[in-house]
N, C-alpha and C. Protein backbone atom coordinates (compact mmCIF):
# COMPACT_ATOMS: atom_id res chain seq x y z
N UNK A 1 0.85 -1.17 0.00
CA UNK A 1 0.00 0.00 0.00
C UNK A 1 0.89 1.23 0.00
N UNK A 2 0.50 2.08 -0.83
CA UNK A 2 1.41 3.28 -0.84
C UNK A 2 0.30 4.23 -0.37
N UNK A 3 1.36 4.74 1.17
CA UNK A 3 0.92 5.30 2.38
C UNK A 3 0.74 7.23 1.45
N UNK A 4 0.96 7.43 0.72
CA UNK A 4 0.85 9.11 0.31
C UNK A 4 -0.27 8.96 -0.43
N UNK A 5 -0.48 8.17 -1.56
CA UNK A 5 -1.59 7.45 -2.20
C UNK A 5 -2.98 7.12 -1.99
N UNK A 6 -2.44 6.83 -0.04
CA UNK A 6 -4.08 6.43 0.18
C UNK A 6 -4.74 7.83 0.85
N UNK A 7 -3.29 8.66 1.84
CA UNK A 7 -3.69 9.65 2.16
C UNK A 7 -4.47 10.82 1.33
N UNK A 8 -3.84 11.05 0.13
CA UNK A 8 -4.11 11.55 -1.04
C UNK A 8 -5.48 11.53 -1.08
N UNK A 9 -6.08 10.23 -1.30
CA UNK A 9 -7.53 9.96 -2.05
C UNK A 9 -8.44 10.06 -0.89
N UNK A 10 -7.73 9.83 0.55
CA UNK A 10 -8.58 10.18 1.55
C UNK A 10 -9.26 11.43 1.58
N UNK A 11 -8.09 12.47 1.57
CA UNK A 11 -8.46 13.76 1.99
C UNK A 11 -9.30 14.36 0.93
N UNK A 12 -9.07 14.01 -0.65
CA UNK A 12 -9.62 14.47 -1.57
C UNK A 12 -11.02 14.48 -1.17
N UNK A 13 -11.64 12.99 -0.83
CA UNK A 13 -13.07 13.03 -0.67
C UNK A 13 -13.52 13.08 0.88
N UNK A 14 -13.15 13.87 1.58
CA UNK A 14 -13.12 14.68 2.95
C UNK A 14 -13.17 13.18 3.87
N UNK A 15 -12.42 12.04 3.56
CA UNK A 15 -12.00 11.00 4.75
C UNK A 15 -11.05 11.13 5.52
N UNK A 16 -11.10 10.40 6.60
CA UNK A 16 -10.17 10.23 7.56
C UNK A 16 -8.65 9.85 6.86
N UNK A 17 -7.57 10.07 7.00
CA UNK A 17 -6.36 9.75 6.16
C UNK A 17 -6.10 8.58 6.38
N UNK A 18 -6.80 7.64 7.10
CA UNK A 18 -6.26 6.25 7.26
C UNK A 18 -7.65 5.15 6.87
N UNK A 19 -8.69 5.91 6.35
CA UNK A 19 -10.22 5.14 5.95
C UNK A 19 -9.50 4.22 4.89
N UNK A 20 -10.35 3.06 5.06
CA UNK A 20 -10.30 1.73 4.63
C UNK A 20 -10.49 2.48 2.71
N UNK A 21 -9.77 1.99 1.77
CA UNK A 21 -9.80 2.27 0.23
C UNK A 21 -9.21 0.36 -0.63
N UNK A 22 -9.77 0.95 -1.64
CA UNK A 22 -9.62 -0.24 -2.30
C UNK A 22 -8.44 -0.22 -3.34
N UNK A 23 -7.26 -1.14 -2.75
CA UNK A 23 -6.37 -1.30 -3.71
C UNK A 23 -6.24 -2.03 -4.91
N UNK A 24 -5.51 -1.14 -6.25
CA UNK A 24 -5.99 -1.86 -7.32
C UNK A 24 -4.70 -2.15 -7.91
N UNK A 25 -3.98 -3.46 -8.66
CA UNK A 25 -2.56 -3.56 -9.12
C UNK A 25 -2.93 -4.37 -10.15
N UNK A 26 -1.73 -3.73 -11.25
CA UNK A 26 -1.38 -4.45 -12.51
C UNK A 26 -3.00 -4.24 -13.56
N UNK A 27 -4.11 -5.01 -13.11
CA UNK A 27 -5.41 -4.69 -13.42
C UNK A 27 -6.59 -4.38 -12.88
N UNK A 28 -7.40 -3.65 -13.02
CA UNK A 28 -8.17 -3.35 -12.67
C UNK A 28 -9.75 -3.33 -12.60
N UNK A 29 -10.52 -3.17 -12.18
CA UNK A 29 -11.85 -4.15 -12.16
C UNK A 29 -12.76 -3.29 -12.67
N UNK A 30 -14.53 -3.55 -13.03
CA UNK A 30 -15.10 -3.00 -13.41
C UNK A 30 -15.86 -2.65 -12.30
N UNK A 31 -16.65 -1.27 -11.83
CA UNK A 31 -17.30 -1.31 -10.80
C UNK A 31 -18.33 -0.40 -11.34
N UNK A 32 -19.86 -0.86 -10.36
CA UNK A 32 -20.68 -0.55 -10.35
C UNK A 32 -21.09 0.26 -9.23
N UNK A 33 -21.83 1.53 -9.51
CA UNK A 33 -21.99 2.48 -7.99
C UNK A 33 -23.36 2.40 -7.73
N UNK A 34 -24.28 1.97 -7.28
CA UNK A 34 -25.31 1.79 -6.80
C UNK A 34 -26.02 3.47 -6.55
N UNK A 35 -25.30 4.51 -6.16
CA UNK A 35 -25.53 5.71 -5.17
C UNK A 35 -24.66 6.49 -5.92
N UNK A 36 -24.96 8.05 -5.77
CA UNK A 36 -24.08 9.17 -5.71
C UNK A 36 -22.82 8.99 -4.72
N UNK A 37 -21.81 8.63 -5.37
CA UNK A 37 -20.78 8.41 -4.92
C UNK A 37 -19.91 9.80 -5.25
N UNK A 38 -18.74 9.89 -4.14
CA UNK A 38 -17.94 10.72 -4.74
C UNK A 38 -16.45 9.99 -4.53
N UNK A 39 -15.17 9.95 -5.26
CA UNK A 39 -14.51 9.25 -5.65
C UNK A 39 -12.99 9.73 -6.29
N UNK A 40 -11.88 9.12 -5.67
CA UNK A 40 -10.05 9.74 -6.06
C UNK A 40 -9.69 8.49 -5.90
N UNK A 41 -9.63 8.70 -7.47
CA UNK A 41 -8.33 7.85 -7.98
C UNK A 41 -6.78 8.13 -7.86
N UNK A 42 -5.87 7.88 -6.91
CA UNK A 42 -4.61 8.05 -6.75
C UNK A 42 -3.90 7.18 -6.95
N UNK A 43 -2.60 7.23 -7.49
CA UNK A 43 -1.52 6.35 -7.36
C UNK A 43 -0.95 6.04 -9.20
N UNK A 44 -0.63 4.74 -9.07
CA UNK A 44 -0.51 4.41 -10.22
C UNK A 44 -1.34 5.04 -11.79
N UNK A 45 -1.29 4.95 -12.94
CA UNK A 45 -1.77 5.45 -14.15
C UNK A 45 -2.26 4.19 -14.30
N UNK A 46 -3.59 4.22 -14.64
CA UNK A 46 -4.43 3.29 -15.67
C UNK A 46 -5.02 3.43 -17.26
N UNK A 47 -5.32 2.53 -17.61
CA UNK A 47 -5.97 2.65 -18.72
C UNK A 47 -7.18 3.30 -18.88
N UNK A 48 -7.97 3.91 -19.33
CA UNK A 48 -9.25 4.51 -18.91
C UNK A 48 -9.60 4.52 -17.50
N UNK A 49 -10.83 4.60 -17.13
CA UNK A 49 -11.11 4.87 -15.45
C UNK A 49 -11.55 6.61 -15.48
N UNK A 50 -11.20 7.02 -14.59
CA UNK A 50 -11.44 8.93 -14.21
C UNK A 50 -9.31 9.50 -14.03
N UNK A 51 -10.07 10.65 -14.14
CA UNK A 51 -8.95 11.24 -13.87
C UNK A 51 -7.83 11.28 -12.43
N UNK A 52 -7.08 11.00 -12.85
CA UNK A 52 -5.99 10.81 -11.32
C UNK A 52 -5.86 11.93 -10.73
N UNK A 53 -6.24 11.66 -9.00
CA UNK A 53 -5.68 13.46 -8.20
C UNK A 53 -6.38 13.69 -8.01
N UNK A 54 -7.62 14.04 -8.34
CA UNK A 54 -8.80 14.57 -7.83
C UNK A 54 -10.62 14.30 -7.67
N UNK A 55 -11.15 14.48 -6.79
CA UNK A 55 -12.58 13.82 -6.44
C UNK A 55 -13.48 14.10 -7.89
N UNK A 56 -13.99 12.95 -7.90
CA UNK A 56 -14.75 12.72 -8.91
C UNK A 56 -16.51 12.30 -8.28
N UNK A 57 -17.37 13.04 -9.03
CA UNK A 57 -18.71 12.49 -8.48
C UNK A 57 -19.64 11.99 -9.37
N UNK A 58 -20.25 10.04 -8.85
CA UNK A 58 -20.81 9.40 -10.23
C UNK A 58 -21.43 9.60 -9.83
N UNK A 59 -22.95 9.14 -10.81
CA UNK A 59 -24.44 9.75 -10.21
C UNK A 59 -24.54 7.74 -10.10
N UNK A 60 -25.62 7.69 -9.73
CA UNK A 60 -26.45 6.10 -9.62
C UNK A 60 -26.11 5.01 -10.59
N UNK A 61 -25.92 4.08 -10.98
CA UNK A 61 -25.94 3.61 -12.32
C UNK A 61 -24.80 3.36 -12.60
N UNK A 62 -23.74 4.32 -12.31
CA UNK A 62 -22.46 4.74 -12.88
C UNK A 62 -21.55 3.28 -12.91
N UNK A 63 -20.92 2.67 -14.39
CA UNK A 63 -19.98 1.71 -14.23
C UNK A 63 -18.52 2.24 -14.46
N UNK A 64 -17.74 2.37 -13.93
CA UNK A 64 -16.18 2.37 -13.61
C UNK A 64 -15.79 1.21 -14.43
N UNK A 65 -15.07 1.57 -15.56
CA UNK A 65 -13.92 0.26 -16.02
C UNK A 65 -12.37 0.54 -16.22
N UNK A 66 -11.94 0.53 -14.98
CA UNK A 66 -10.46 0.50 -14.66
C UNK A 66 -9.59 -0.66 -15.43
N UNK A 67 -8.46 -0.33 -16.63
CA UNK A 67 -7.95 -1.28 -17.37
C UNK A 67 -6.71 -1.61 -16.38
N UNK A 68 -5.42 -1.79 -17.51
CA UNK A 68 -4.30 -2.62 -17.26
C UNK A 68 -3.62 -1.19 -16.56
N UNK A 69 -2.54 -1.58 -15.99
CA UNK A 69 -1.66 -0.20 -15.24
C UNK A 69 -0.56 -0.26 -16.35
N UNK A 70 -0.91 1.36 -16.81
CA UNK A 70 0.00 1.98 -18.32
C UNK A 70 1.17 2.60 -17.84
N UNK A 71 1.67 3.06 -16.41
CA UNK A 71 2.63 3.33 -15.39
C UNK A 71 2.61 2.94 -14.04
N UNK A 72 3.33 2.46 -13.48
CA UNK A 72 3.35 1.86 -11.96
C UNK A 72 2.81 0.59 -11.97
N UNK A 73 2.09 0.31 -10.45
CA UNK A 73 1.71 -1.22 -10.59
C UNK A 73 0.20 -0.78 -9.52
N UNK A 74 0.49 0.28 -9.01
CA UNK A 74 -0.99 0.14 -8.10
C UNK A 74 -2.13 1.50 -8.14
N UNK A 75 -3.25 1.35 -7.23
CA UNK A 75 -3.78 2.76 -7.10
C UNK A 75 -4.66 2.18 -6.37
N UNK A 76 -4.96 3.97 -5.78
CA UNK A 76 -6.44 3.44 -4.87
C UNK A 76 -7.30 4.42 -4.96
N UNK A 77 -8.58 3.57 -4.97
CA UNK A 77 -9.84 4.32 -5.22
C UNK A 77 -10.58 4.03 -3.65
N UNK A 78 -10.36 5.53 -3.48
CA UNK A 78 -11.74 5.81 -2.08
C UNK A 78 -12.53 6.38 -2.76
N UNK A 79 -13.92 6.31 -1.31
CA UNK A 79 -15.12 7.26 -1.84
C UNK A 79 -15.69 7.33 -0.35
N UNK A 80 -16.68 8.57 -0.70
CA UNK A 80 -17.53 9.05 0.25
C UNK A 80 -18.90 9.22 0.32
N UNK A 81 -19.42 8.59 1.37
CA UNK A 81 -20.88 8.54 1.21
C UNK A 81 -21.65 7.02 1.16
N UNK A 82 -21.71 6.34 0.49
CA UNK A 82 -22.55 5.25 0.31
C UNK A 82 -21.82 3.84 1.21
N UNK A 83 -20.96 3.81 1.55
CA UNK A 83 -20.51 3.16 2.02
C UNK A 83 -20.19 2.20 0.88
N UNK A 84 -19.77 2.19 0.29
CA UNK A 84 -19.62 1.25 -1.36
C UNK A 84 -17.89 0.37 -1.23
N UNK A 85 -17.23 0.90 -0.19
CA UNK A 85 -15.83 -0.60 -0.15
C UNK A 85 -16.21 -1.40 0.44
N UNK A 86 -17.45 -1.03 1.45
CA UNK A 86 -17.87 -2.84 1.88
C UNK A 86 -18.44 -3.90 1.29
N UNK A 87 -19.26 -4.53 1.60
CA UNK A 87 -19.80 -5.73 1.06
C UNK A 87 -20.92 -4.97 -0.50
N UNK A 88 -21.34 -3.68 -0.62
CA UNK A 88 -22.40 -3.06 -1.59
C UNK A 88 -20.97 -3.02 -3.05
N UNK A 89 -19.54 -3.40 -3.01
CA UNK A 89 -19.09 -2.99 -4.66
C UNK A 89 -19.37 -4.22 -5.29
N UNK A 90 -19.82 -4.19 -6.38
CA UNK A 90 -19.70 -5.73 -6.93
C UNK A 90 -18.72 -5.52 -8.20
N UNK A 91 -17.45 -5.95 -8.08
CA UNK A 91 -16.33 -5.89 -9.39
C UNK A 91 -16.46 -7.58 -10.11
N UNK A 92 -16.11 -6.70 -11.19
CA UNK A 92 -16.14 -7.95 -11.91
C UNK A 92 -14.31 -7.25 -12.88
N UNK A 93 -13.72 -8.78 -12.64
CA UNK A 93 -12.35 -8.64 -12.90
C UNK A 93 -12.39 -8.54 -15.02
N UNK A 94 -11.75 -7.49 -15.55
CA UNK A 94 -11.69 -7.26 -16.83
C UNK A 94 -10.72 -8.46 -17.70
């Protein structure tokens, strides 16, 4: 886990700097947001996905398809609000 990375995506979407985020390496999964999510992608470069660095907000519906890592090997995606890293993400591996 890269500790600047997670802090990063914490603070972006007003979390605690040590809130639980979902690490993603080498590839990356497809996700579905159930809720108005809001959402920072940090770390590694992917293939499509959202923009790296800064909070992003999906509306309901919204599918995320995070590809292969085009620089580095990892990243992490937090979010705020729906509670969506627990048992509510359903990924399906690309």
């Amino acid at each position: 886990m890269d500790p600047v990375a997670l802090a990063l995506a914490n603070a972006l979407v007003g979390n605690p700097v040590h809130a639980a985020a979902l690490e993603i390496t080498i590839l990356g999964p497809e996700l579905r947001f159930e809720h108005v999510t809001l959402v920072a992608l940090c770390g590694a470069e992917f293939q499509g996905g959202l923009p790296r660095n800064r909070p992003v907000l999906l509306a309901p519906g919204t599918r995320l398809s995070i590809g292969r890592a085009a620089r580095g090997e990892g990243i992490r995606e937090r979010d705020r609000g729906a509670g969506v890293l627990r048992s509510r993400i359903r990924a399906r591996l690309g």
